[in-house]
Protein backbone atom coordinates (compact mmCIF):
# COMPACT_ATOMS: atom_id res chain seq x y z
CA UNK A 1 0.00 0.00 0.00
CA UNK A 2 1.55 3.19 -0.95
CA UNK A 3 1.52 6.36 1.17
CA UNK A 4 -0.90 9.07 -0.62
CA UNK A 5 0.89 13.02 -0.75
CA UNK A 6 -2.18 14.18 1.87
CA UNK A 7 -0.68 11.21 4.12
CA UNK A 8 2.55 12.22 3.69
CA UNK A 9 1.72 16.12 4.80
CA UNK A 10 -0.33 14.79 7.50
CA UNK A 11 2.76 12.91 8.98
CA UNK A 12 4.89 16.18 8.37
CA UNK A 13 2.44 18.17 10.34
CA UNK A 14 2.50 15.64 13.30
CA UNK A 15 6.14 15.34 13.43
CA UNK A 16 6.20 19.36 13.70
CA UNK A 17 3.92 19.78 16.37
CA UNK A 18 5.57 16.97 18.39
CA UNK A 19 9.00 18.82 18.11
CA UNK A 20 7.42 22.00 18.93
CA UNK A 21 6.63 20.30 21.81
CA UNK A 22 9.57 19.54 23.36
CA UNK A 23 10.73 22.79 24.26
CA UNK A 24 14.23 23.95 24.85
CA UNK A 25 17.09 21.74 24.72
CA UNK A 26 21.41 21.57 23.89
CA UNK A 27 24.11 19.83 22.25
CA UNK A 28 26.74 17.82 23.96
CA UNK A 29 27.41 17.38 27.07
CA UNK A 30 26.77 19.25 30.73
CA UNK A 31 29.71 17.68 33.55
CA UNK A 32 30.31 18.90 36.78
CA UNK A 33 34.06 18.69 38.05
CA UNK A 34 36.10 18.53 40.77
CA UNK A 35 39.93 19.23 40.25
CA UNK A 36 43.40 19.31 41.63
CA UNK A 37 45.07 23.06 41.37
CA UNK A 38 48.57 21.44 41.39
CA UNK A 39 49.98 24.13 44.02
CA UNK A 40 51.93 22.65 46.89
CA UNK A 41 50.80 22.26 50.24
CA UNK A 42 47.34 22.62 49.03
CA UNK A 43 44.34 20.61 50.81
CA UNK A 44 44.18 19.08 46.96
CA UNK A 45 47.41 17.09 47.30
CA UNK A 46 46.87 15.79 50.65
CA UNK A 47 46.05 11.93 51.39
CA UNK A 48 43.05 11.89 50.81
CA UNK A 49 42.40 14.83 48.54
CA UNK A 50 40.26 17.55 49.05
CA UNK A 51 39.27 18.68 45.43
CA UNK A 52 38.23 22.45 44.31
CA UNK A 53 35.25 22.95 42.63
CA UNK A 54 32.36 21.79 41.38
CA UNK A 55 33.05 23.17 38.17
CA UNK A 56 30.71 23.06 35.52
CA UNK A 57 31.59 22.37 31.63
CA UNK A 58 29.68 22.15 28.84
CA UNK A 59 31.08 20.10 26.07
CA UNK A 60 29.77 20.05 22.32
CA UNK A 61 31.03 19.85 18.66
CA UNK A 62 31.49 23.02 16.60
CA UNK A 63 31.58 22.93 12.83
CA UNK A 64 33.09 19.48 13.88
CA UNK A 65 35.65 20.81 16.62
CA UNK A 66 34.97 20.25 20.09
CA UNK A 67 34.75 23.11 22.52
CA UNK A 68 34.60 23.34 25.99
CA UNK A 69 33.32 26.07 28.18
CA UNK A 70 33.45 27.01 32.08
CA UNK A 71 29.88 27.60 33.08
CA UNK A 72 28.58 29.47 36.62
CA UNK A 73 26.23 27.62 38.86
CA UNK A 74 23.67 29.91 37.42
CA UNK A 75 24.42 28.90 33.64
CA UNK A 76 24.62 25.50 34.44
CA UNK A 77 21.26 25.63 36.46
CA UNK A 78 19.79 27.00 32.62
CA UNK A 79 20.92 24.06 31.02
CA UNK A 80 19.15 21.71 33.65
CA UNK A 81 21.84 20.22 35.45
């Protein structure tokens, strides 16, 4: 059974709405860090260590480079994480 052309824009017009629906979302990746500073005597090279942070990243391909940027709590919190 072949599809008719009204099927066809029928489907198209679903498909829209249901990606209308879903509202805002992003590329890549959202990670939250913890880090050594690599300064001596610091509470992040003791035994155990005491890591700074969190620190928030957001990973994602560019015009098929990857790029990585430091985010605030607050611009993380945007991104839902």
């Amino acid at each position: 059974m072949r599809k008719t052309p009204a099927r066809d824009e029928e489907r198209y017009e679903e498909l829209k709405g249901a990606i209308a629906g879903l509202g805002y979302f992003r590329y890549g990746s959202l990670t939250r860090r913890f880090m050594p500073c690599g300064k001596a005597g610091c509470r992040c090279q003791a035994s155990p260590p005491q890591l700074h942070g969190p620190y928030y990243q957001w990973t994602r391909k560019v015009v098929g480079k990857t790029v990585t940027v430091r985010l605030s709590r607050q611009e993380a919190a945007l991104l839902n994480f």
